[in-house]
PDB file of N, CA and C in Angstrom:
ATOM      1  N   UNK A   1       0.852  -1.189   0.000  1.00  0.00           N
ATOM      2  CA  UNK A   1       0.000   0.000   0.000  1.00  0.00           C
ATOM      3  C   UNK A   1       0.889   1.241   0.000  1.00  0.00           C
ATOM      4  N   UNK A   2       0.558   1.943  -0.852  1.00  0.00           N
ATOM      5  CA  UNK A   2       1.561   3.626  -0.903  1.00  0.00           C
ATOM      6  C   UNK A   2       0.905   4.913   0.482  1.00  0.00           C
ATOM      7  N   UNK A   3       2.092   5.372   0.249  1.00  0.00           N
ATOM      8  CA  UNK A   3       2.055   6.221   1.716  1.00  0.00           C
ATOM      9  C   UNK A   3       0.912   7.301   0.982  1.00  0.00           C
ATOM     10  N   UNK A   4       0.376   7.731   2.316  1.00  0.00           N
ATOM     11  CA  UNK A   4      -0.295   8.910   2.054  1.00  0.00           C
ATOM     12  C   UNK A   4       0.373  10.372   2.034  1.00  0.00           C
ATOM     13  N   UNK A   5      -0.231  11.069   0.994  1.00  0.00           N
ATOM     14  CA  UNK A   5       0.896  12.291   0.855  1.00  0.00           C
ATOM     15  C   UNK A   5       0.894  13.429   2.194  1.00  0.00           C
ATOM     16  N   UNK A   6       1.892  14.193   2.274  1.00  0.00           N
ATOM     17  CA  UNK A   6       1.702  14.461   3.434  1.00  0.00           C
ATOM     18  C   UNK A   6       0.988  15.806   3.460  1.00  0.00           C
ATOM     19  N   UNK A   7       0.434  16.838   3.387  1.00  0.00           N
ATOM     20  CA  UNK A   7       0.188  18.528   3.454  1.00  0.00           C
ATOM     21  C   UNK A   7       1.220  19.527   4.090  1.00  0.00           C
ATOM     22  N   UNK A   8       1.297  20.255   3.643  1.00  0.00           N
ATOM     23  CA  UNK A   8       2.217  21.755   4.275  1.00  0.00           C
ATOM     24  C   UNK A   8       0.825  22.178   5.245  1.00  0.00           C
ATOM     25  N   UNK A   9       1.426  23.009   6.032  1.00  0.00           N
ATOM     26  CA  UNK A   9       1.012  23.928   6.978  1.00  0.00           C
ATOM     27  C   UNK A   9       0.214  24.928   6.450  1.00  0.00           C
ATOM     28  N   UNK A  10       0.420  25.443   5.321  1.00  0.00           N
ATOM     29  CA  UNK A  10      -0.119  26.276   4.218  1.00  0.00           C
ATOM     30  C   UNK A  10      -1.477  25.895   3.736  1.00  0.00           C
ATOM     31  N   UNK A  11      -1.082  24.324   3.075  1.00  0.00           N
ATOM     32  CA  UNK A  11      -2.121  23.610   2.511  1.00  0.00           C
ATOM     33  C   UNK A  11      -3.347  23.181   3.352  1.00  0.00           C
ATOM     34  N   UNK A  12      -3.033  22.523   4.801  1.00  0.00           N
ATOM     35  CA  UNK A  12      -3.797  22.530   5.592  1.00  0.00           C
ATOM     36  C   UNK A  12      -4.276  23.571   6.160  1.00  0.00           C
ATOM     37  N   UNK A  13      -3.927  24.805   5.948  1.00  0.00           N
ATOM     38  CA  UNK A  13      -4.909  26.038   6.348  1.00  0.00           C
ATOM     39  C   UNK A  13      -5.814  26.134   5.021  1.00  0.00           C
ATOM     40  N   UNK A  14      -5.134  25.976   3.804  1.00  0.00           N
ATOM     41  CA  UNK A  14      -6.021  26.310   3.031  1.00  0.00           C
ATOM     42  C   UNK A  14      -7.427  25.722   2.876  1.00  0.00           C
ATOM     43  N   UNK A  15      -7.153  24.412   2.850  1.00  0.00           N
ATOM     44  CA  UNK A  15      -8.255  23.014   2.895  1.00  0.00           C
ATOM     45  C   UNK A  15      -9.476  23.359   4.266  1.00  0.00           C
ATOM     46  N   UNK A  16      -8.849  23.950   5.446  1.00  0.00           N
ATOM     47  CA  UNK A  16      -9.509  24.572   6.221  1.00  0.00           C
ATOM     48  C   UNK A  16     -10.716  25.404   6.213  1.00  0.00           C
ATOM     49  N   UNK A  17      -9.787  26.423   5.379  1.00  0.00           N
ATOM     50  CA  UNK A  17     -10.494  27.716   5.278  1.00  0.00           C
ATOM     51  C   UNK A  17     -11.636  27.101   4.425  1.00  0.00           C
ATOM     52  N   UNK A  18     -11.570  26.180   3.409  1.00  0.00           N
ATOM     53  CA  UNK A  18     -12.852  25.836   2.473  1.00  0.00           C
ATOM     54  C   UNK A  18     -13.871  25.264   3.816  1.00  0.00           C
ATOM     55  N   UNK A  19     -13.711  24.263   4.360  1.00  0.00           N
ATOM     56  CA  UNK A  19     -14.507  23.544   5.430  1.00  0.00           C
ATOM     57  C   UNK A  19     -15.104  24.888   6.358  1.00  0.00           C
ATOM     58  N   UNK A  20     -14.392  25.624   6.509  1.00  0.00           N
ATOM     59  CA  UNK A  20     -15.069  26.909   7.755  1.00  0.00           C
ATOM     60  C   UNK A  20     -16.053  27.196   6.748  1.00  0.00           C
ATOM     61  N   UNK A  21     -15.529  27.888   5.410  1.00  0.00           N
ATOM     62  CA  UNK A  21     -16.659  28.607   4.442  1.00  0.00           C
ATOM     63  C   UNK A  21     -17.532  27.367   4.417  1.00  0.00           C
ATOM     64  N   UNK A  22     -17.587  26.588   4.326  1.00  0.00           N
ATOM     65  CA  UNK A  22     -18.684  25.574   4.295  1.00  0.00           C
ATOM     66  C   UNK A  22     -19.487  25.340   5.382  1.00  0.00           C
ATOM     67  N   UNK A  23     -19.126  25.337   6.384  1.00  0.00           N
ATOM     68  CA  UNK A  23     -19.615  25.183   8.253  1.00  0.00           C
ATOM     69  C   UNK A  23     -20.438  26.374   8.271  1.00  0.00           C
ATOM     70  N   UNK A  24     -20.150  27.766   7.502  1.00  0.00           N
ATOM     71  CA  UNK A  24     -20.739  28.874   8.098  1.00  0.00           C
ATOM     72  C   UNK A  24     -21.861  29.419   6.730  1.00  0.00           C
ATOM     73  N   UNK A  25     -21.707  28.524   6.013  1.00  0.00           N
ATOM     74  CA  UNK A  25     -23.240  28.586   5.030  1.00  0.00           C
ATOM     75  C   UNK A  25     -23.711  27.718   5.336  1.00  0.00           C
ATOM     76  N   UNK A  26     -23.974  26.502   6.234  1.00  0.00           N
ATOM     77  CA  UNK A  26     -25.024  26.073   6.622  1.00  0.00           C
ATOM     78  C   UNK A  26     -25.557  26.458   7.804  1.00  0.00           C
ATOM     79  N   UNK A  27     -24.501  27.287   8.409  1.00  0.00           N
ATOM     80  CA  UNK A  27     -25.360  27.850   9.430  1.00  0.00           C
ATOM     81  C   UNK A  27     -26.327  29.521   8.981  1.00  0.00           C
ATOM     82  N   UNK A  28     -25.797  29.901   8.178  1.00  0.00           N
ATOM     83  CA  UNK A  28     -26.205  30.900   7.592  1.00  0.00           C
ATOM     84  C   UNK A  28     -27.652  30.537   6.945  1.00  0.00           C
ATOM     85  N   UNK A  29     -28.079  29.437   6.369  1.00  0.00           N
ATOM     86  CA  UNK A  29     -28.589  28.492   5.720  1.00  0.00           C
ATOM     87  C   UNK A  29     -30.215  28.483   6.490  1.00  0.00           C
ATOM     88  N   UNK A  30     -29.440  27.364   7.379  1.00  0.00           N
ATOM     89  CA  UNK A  30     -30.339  26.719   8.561  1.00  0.00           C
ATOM     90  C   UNK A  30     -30.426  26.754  10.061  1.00  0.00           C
ATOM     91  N   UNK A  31     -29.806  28.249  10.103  1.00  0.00           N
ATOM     92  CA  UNK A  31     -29.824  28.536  11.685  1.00  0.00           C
ATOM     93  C   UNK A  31     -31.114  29.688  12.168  1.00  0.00           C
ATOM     94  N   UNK A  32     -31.905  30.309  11.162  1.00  0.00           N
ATOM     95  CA  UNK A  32     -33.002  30.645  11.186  1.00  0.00           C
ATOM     96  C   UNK A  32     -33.923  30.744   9.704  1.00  0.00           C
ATOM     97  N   UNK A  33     -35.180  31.375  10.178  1.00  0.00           N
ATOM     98  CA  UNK A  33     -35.859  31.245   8.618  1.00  0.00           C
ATOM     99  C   UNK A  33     -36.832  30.017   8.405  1.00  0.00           C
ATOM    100  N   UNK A  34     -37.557  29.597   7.691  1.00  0.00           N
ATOM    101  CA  UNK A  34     -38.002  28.736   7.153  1.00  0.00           C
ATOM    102  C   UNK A  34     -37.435  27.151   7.130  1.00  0.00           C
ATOM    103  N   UNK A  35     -35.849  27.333   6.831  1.00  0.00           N
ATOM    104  CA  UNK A  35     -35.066  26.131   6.994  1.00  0.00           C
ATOM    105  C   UNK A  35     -34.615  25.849   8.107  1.00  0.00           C
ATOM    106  N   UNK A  36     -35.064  26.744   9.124  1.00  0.00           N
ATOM    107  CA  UNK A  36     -34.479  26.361  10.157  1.00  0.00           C
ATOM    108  C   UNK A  36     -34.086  24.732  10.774  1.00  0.00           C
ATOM    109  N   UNK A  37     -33.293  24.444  11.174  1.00  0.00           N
ATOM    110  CA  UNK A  37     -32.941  23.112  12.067  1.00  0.00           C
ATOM    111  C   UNK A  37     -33.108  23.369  13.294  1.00  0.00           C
ATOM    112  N   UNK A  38     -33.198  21.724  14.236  1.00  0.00           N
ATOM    113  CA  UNK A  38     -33.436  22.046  15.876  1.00  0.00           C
ATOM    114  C   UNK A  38     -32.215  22.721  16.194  1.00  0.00           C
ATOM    115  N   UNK A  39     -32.145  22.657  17.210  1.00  0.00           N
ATOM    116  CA  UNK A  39     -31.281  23.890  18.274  1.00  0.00           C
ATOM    117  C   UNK A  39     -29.509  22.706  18.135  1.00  0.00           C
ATOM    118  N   UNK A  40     -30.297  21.864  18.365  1.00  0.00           N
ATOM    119  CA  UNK A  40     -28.774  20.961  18.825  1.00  0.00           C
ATOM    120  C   UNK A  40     -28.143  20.848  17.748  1.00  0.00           C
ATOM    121  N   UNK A  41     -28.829  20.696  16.312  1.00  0.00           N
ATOM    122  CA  UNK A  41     -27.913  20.567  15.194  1.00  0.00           C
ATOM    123  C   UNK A  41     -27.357  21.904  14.700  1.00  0.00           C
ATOM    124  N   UNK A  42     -28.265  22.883  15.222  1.00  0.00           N
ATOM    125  CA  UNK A  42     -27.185  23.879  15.131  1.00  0.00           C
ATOM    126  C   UNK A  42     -26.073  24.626  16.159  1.00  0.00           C
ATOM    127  N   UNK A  43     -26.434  23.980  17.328  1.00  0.00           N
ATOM    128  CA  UNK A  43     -25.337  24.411  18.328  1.00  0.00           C
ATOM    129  C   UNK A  43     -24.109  23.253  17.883  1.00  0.00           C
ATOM    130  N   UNK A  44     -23.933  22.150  17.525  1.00  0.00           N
ATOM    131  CA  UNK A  44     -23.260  21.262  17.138  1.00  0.00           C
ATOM    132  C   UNK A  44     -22.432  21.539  16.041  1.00  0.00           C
ATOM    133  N   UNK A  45     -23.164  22.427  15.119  1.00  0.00           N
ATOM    134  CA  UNK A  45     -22.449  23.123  13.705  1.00  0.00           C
ATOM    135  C   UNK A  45     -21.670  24.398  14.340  1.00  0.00           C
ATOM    136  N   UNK A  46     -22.099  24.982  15.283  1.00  0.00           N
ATOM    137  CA  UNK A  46     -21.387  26.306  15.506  1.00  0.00           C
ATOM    138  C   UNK A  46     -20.158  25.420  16.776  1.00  0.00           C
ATOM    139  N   UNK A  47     -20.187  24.516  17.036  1.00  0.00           N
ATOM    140  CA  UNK A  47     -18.956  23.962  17.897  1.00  0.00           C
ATOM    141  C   UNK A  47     -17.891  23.924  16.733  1.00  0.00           C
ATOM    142  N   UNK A  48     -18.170  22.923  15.790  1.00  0.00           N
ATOM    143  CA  UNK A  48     -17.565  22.609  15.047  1.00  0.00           C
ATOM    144  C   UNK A  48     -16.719  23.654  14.357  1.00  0.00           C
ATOM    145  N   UNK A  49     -17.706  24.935  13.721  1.00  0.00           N
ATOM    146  CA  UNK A  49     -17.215  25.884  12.954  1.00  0.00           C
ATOM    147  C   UNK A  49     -16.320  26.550  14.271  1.00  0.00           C
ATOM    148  N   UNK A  50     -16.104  26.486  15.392  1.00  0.00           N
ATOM    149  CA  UNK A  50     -15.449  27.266  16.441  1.00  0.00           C
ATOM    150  C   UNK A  50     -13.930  26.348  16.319  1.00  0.00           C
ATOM    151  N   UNK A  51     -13.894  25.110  16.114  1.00  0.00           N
ATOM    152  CA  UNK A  51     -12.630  23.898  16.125  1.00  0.00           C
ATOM    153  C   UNK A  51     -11.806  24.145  14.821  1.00  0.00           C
ATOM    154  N   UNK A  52     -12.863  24.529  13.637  1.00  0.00           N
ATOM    155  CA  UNK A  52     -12.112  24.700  12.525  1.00  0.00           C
ATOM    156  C   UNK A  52     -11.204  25.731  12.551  1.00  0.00           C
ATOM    157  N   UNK A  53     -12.196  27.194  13.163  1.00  0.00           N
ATOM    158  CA  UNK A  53     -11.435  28.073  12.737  1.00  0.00           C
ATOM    159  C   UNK A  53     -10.428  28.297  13.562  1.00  0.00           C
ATOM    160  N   UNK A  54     -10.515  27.340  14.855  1.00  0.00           N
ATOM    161  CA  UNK A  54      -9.091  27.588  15.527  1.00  0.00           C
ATOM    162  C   UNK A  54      -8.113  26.824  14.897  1.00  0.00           C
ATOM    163  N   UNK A  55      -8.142  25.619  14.180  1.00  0.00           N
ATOM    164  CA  UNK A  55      -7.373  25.016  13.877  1.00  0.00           C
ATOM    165  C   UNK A  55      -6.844  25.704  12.411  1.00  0.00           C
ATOM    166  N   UNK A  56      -7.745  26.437  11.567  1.00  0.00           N
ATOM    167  CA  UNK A  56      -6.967  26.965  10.756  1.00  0.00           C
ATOM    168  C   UNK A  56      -6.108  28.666  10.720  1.00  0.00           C
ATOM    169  N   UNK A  57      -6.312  28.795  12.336  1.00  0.00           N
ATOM    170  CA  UNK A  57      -5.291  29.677  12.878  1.00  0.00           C
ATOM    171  C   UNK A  57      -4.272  29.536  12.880  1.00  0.00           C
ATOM    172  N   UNK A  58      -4.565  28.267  13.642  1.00  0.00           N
ATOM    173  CA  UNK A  58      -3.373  27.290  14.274  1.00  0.00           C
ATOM    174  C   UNK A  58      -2.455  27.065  12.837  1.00  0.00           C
ATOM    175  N   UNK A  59      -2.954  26.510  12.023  1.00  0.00           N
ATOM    176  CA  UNK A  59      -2.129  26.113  10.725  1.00  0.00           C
ATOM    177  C   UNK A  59      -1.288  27.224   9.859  1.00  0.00           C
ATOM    178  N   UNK A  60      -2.053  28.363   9.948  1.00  0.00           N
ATOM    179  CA  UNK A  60      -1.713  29.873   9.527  1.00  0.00           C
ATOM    180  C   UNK A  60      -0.309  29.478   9.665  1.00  0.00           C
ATOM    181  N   UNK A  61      -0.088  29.645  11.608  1.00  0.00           N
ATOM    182  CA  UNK A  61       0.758  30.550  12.079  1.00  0.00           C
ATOM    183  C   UNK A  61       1.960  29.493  11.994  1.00  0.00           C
ATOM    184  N   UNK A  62       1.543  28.098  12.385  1.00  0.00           N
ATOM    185  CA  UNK A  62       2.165  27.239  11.739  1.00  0.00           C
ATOM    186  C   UNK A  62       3.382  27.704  10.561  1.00  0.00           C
ATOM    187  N   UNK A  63       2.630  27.740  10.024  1.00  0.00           N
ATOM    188  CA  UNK A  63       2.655  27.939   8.245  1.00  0.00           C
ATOM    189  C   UNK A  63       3.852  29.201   7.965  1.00  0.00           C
ATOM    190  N   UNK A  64       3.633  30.226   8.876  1.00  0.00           N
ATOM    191  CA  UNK A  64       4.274  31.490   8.871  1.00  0.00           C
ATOM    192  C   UNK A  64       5.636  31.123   9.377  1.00  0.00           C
ATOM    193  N   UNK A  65       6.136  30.463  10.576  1.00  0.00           N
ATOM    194  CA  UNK A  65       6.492  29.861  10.745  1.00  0.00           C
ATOM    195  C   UNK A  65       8.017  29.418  10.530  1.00  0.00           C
ATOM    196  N   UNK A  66       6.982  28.044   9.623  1.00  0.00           N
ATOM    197  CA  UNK A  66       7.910  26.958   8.744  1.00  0.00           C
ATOM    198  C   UNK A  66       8.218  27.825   7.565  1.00  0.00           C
ATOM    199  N   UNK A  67       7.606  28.598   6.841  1.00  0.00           N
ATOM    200  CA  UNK A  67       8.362  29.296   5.862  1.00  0.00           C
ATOM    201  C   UNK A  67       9.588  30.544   5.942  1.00  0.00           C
ATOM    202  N   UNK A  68       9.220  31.247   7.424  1.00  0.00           N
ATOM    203  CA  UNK A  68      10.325  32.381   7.294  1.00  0.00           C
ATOM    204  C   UNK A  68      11.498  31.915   8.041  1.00  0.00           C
TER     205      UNK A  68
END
């Protein structure tokens, strides 16, 4: 079996930043309005979107970092 490739610090912020923009149009979505969802699936989405965007802080600075 071949290794899995590995990501930069860079790359994994970038890949991030798509998943946050994604976390925060469904809450944008279905956190009120017509589409609304229950409470827990959206307190569960706003945990989540809180993990991402620390982690693609985290990867930033990472990132800043390993390059200078």
């Amino acid at each position: 079996m071949s290794e899995k490739r590995r990501f930069t610090h860079a790359e994994m912020a970038d890949e991030i930043t798509k998943l946050v923009w994604s976390k925060q149009t469904w809450l944008d979505t279905f956190s009120s309005g017509a589409k609304r969802r229950p409470e827990h699936d959206i307190e569960t989405r706003q945990l989540e979107l809180q993990v991402l965007q620390q982690a693609e802080a985290d990867y930033r600075q990472a990132a800043e970092r390993t390059s200078g």
